[in-house]
N, C-alpha and C. Protein backbone atom coordinates (compact mmCIF):
# COMPACT_ATOMS: atom_id res chain seq x y z
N UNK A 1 82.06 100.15 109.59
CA UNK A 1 82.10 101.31 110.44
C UNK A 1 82.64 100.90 111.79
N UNK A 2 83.30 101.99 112.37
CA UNK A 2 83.83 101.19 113.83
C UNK A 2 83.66 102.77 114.56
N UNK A 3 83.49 102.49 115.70
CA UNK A 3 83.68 104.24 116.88
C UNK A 3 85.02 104.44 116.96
N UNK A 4 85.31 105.37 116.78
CA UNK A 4 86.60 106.32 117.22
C UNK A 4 86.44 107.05 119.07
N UNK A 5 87.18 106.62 119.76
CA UNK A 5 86.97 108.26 120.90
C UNK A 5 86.84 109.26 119.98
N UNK A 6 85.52 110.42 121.49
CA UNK A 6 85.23 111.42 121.48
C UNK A 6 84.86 111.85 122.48
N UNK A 7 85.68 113.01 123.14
CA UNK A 7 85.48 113.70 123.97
C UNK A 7 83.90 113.80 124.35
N UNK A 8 83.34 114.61 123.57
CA UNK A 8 82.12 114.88 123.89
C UNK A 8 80.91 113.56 123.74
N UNK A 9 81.02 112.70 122.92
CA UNK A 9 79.77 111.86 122.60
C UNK A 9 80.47 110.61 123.65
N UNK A 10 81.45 109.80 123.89
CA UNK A 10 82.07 109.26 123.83
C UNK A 10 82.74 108.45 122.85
N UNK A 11 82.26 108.39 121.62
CA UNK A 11 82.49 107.58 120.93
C UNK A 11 81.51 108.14 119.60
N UNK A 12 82.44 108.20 118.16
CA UNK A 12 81.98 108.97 116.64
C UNK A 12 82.24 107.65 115.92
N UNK A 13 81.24 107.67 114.71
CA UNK A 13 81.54 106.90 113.86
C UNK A 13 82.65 106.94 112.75
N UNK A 14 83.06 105.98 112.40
CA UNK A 14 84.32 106.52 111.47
C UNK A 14 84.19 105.17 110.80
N UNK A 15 83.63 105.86 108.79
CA UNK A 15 83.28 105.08 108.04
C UNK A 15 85.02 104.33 107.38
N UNK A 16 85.14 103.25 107.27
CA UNK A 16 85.99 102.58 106.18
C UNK A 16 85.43 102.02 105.22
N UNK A 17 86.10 102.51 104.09
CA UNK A 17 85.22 102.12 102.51
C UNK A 17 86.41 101.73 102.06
N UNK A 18 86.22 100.91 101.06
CA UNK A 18 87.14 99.85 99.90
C UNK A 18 86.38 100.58 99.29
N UNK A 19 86.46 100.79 98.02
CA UNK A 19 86.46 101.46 96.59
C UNK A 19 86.56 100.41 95.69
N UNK A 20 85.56 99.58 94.63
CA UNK A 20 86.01 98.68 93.63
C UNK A 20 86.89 99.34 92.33
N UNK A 21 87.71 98.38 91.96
CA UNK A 21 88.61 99.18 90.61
C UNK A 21 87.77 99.97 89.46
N UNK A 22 87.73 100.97 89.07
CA UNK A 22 87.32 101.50 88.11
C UNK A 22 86.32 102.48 88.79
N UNK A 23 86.06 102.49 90.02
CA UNK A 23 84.96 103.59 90.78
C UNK A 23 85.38 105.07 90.74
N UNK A 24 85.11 106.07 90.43
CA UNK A 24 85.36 106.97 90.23
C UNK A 24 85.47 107.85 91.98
N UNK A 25 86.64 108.53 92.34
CA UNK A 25 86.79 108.54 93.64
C UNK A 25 85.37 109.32 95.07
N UNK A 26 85.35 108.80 95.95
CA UNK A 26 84.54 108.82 96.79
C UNK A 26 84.25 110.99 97.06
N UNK A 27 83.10 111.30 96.62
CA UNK A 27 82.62 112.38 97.57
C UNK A 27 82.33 112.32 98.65
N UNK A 28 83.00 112.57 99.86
CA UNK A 28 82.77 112.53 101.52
C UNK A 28 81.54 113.62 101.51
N UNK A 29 81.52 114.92 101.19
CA UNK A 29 80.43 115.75 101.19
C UNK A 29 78.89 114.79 100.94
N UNK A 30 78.85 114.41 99.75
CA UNK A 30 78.30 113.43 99.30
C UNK A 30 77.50 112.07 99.90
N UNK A 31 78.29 111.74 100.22
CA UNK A 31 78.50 110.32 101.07
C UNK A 31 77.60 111.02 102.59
N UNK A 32 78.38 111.91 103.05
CA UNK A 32 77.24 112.44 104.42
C UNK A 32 76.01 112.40 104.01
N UNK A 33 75.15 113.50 102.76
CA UNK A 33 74.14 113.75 102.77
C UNK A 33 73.35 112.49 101.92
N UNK A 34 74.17 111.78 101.66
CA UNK A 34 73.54 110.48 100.83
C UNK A 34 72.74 109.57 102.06
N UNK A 35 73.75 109.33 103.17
CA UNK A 35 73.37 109.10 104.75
C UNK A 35 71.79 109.69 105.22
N UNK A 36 72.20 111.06 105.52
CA UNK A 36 71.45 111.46 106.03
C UNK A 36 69.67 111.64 105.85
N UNK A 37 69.88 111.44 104.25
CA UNK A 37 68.56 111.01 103.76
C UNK A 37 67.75 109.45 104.06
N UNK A 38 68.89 108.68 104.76
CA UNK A 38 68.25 107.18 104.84
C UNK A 38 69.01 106.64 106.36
N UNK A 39 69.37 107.51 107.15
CA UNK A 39 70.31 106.95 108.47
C UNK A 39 69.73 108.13 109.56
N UNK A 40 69.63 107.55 110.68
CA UNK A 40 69.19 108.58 112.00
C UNK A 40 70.51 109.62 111.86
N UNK A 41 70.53 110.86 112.54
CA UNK A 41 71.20 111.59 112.46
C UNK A 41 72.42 111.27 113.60
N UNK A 42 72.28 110.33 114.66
CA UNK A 42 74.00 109.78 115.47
C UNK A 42 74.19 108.67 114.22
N UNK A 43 73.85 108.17 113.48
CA UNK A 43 74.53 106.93 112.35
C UNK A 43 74.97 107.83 111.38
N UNK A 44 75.31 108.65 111.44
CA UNK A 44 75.80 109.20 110.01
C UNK A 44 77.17 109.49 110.36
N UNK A 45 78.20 108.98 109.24
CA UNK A 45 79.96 108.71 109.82
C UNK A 45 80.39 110.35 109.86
N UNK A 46 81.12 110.82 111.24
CA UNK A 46 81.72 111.56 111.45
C UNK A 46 82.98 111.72 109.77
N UNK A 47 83.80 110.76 110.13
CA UNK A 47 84.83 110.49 110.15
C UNK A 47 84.55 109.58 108.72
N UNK A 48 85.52 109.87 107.59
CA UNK A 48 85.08 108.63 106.48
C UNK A 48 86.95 108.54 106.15
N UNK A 49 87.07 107.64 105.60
CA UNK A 49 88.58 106.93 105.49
C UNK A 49 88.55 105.45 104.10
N UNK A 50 89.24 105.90 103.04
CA UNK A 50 89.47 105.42 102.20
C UNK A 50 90.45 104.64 102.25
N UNK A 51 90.34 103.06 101.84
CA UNK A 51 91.58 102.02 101.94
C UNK A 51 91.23 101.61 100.67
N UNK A 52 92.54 100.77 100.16
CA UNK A 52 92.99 100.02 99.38
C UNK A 52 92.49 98.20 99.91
N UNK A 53 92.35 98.29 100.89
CA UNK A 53 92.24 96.71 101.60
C UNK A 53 91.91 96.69 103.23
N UNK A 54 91.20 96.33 103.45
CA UNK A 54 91.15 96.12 105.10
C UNK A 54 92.14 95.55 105.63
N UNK A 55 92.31 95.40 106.59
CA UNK A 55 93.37 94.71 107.68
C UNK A 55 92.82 93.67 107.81
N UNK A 56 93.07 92.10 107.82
CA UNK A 56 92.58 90.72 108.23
C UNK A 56 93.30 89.82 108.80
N UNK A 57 92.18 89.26 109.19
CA UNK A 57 92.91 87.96 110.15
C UNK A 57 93.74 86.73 109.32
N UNK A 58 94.18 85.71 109.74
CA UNK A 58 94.68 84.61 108.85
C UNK A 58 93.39 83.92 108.06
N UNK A 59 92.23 84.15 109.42
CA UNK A 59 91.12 83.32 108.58
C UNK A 59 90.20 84.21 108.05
N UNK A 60 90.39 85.68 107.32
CA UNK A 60 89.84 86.16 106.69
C UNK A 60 88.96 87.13 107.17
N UNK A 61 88.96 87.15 108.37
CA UNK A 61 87.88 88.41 108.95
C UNK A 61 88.49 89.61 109.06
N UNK A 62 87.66 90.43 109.01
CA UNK A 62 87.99 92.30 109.08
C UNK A 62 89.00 92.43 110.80
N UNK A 63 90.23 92.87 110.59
CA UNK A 63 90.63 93.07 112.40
C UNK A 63 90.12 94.52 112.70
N UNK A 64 89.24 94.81 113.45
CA UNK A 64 88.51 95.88 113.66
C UNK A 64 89.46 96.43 114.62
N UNK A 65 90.51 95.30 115.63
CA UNK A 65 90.77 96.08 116.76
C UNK A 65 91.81 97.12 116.12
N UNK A 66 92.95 96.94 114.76
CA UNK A 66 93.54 97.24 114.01
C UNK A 66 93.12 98.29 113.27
N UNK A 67 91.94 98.06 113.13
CA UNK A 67 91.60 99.71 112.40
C UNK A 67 91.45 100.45 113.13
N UNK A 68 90.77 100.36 114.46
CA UNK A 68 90.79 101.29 115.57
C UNK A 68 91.62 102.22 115.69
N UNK A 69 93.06 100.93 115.99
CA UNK A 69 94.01 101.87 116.27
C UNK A 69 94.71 102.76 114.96
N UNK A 70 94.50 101.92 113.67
CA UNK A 70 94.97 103.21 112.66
C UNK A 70 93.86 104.32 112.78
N UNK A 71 93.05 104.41 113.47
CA UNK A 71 92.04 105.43 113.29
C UNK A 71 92.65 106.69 113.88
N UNK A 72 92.98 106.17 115.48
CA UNK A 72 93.50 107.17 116.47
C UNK A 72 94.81 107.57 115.95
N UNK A 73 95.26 106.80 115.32
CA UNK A 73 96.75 107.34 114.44
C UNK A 73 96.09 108.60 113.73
N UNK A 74 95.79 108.08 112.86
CA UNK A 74 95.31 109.07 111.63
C UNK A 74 93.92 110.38 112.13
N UNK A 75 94.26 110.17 113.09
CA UNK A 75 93.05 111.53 113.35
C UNK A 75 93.82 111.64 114.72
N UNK A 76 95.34 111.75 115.45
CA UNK A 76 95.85 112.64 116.50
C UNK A 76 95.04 111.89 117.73
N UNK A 77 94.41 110.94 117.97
CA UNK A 77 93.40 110.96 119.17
C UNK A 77 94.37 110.17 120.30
């Protein structure tokens, strides 16, 4: 999960999920109220976003600063 800007909160959650092969595709509807039964109500992802692969470093870590910015791409911000 990483924050996106937001006007009003300063900052929304915006879930990234990998999907393993053979998973049958993600309910976002779903996925909220699956949350909301086990997450405070500011932890529950605004924003959810399906990849094929994260973005990484040479030595293997998630580049968060990189998803950020595909975030603000992909949601106009």
């Amino acid at each position: 999960m990483i924050g996106v800007p937001d006007e009003q909160y300063g900052e929304e959650i915006m879930a990234w999920i990998r999907l393993r092969p053979g998973v049958p595709e993600l309910d976002v509807p779903a996925l909220r109220e699956f949350c909301r039964g086990r997450l405070a109500q500011y932890k529950v992802p605004r924003y959810v976003h399906c990849v094929d692969e994260f973005p990484m470093t040479v030595t293997g870590k998630v580049r968060k600063v990189a998803m950020r910015e595909q975030a603000k791409e992909l949601l106009d911000l």
